[in-house]
Protein backbone atom coordinates (compact mmCIF):
# COMPACT_ATOMS: atom_id res chain seq x y z
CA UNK A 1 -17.87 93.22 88.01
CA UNK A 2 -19.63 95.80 85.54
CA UNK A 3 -17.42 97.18 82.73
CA UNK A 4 -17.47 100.70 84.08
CA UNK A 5 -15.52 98.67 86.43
CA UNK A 6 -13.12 97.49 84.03
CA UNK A 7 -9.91 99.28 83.62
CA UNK A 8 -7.97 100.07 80.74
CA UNK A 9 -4.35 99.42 80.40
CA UNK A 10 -4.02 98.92 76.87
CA UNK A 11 -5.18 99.93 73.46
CA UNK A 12 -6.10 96.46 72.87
CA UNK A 13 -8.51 96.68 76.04
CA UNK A 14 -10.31 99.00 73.90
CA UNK A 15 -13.79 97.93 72.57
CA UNK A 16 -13.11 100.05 68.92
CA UNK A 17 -9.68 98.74 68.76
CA UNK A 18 -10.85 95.18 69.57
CA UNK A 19 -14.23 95.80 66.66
CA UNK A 20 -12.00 97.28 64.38
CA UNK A 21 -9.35 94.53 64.72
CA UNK A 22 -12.31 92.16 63.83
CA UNK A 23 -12.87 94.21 60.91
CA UNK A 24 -9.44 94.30 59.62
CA UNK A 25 -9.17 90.25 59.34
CA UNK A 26 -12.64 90.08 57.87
CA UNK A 27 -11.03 92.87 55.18
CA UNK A 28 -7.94 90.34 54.91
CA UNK A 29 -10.36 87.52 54.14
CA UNK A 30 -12.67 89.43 51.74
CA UNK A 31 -9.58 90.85 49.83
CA UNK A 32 -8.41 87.34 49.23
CA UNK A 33 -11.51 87.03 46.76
CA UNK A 34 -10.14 89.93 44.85
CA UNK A 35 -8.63 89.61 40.98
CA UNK A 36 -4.66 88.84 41.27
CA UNK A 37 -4.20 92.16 39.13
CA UNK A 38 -5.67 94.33 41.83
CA UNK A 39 -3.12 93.37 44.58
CA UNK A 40 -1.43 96.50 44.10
CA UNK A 41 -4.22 98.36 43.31
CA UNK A 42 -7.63 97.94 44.92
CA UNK A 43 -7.09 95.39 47.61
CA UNK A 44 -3.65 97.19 48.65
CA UNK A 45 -6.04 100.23 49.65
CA UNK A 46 -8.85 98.53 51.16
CA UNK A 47 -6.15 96.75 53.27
CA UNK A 48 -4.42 99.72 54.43
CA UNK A 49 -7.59 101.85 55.15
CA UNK A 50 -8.71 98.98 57.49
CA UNK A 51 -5.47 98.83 59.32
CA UNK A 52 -5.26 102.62 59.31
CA UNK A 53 -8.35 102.43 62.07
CA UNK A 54 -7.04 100.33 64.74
CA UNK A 55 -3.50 102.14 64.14
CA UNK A 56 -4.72 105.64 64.50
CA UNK A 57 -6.50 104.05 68.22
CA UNK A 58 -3.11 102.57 69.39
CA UNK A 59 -1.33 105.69 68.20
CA UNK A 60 -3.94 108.19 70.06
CA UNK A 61 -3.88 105.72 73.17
CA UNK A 62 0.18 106.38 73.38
CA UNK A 63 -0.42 109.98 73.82
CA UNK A 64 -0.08 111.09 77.68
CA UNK A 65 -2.60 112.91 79.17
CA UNK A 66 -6.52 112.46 79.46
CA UNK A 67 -7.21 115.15 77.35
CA UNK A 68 -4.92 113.84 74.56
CA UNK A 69 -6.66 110.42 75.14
CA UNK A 70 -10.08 111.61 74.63
């Protein structure tokens, strides 16, 4: 079975969602390296533009129709 084959029930069936997922933990990990003073600073942002991504997927993958989807 081909993916065009492949259907899509989820956001998390999603190849961008699943990439940017990856991203987002390797963000996690990386941030861990950062100075303790820029938890609220720095890291805090880096952290929430990664999760921002795969949020803004799920979110546009709620909406209803196909044209909303696309």
């Amino acid at each position: 079975m081909g993916i065009e084959n492949e259907k899509i029930r989820s956001f998390t069936d999603l190849h961008a969602w699943k990439e940017g997922h990856k991203l987002v933990l390797m963000i996690y990990d990386a941030t861990k390296l950062f100075p303790k003073e820029e938890v609220f600073g720095l890291t805090n942002q880096v952290r929430r533009a990664g999760v921002s991504f795969t949020s803004n997927i799920a979110e546009g993958f709620s909406h209803g129709s196909y044209k909303d989807k696309l």
